[in-house]
Protein backbone atom coordinates (compact mmCIF):
# COMPACT_ATOMS: atom_id res chain seq x y z
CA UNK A 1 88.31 101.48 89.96
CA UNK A 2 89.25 98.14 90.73
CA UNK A 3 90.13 97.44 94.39
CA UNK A 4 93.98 97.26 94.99
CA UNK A 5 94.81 99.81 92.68
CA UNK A 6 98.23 101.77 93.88
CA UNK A 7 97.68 105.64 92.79
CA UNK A 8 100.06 108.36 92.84
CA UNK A 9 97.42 111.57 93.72
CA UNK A 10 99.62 114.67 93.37
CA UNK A 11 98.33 117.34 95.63
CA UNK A 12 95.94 115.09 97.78
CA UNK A 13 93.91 117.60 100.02
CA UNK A 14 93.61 115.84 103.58
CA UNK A 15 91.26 116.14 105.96
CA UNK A 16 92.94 118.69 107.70
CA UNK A 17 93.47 120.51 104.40
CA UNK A 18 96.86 120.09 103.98
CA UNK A 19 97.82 119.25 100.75
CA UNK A 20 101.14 116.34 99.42
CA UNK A 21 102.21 114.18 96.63
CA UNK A 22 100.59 110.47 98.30
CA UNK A 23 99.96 106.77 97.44
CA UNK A 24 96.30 105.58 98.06
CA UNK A 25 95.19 102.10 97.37
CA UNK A 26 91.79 101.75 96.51
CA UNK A 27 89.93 99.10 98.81
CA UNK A 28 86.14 99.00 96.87
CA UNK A 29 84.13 101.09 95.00
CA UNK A 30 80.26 101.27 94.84
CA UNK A 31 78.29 104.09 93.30
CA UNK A 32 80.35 106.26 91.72
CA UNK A 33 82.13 106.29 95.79
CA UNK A 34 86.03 104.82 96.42
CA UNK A 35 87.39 104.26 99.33
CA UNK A 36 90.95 104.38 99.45
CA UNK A 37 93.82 104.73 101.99
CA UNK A 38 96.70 106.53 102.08
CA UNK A 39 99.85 105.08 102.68
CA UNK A 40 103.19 105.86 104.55
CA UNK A 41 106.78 104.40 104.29
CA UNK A 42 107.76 106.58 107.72
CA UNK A 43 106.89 103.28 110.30
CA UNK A 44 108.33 104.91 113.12
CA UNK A 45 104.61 104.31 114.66
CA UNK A 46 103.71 100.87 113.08
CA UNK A 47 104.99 97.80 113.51
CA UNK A 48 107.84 96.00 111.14
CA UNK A 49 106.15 92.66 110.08
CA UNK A 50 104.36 92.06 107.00
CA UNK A 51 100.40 92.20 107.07
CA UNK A 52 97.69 93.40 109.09
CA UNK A 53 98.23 95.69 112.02
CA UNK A 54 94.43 96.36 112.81
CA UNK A 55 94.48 95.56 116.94
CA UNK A 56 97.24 98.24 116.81
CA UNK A 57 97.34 102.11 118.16
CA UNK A 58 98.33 102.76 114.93
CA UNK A 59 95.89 100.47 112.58
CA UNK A 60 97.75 99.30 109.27
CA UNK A 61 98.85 96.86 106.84
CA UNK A 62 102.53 96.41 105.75
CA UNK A 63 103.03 95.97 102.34
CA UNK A 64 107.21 94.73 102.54
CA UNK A 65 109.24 95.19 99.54
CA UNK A 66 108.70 93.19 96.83
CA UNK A 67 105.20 92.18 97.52
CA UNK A 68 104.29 95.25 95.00
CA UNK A 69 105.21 98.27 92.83
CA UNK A 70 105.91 100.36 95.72
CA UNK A 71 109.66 100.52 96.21
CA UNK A 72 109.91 100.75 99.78
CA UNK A 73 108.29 99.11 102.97
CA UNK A 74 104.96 101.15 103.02
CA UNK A 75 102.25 100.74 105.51
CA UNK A 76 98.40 101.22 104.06
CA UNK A 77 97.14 103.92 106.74
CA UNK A 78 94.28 102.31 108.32
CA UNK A 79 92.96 105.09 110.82
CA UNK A 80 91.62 107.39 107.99
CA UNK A 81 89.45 106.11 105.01
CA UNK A 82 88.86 108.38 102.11
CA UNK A 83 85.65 108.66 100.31
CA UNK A 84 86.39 109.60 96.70
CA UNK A 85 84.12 110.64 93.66
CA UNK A 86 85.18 107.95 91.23
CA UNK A 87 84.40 110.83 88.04
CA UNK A 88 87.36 112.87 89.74
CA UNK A 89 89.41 110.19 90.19
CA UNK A 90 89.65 109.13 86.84
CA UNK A 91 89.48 112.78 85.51
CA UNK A 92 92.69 113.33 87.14
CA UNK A 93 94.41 110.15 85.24
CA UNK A 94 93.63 111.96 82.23
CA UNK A 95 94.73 115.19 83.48
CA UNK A 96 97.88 113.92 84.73
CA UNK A 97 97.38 114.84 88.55
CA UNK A 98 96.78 111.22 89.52
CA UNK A 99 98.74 108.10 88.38
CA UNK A 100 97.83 104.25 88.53
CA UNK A 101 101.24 102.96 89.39
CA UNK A 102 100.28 99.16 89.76
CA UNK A 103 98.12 96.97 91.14
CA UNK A 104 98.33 94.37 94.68
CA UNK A 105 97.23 90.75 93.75
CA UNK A 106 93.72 89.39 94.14
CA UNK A 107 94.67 87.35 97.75
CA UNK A 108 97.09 90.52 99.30
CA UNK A 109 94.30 93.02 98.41
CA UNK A 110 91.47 90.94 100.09
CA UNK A 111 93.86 90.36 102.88
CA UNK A 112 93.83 94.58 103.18
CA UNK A 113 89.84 94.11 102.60
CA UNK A 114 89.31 92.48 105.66
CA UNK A 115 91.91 94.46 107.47
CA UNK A 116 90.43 97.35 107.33
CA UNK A 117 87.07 95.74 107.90
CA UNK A 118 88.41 95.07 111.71
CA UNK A 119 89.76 98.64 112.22
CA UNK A 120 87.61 100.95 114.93
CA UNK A 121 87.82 103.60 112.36
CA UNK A 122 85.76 102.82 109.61
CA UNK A 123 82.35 103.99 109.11
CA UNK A 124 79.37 101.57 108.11
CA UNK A 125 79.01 103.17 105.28
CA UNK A 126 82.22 102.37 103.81
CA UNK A 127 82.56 98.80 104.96
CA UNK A 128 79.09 98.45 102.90
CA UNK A 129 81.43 100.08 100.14
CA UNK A 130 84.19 97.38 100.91
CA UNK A 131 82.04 94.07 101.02
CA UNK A 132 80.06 94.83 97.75
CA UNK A 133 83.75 95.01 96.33
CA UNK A 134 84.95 92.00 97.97
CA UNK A 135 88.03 90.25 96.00
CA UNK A 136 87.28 86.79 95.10
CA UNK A 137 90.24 84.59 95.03
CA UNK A 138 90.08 81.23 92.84
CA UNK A 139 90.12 77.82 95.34
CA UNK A 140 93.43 75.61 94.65
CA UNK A 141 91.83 72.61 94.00
């Protein structure tokens, strides 16, 4: 799955194994593995301006309205990183239990990238996942 992908997973099982309706955005893939976050529009922890919110409590990234799909001011999660099976991932597009519903552009999604590269939270592992999925962005000549 390409990286900045915004999916709808209905009944995402958390790591506490309580299961919700939630947006993830896909930050690389390598392997058959995606790492994704989830994503909130409750900021009554985060902070209210647009971008990266890694040196926070409360690590995130503020997508505002109108920089995407999503319809309200949603902030990508950035203290828990989800290791998916890609396979299961698309399985449930076909089966209609997860749903693409857009994409962030190639400079906002690398901006996440490298957000989530600085939190304390993320393993080795998936920051491994993250730079071999790096989004290039064309130089303005």
């Amino acid at each position: 799955m390409k990286p900045g992908t915004i999916l709808l997973h209905k009944n995402f099982v958390f790591t506490d194994g309580s299961v919700k309706d939630k947006y993830l955005v896909i930050l690389g893939g390598r392997g058959g593995v995606v790492v994704a976050a989830k994503t909130t529009s409750k900021g009554h922890r985060y902070r209210n301006d647009h971008g990266c919110q890694s040196g926070s409590y409360y690590p995130a990234f503020l997508l505002t309205v109108g920089c995407c799909c999503l319809k309200l001011n949603s902030w990508i999660c950035l203290g828990d990183f989800y290791e998916l099976d890609e396979g299961r991932l698309l399985q449930g597009v076909v089966t209609g239990n997860v749903f693409r519903q857009g994409y962030l552009e190639d400079g906002l999604i690398r901006d996440v990238q490298f957000c989530a590269k600085g939190c304390d939270d993320i393993t080795a592992y998936q920051e491994t996942i993250i730079d071999a999925s790096l989004v290039q962005v064309p130089k303005v000549s």
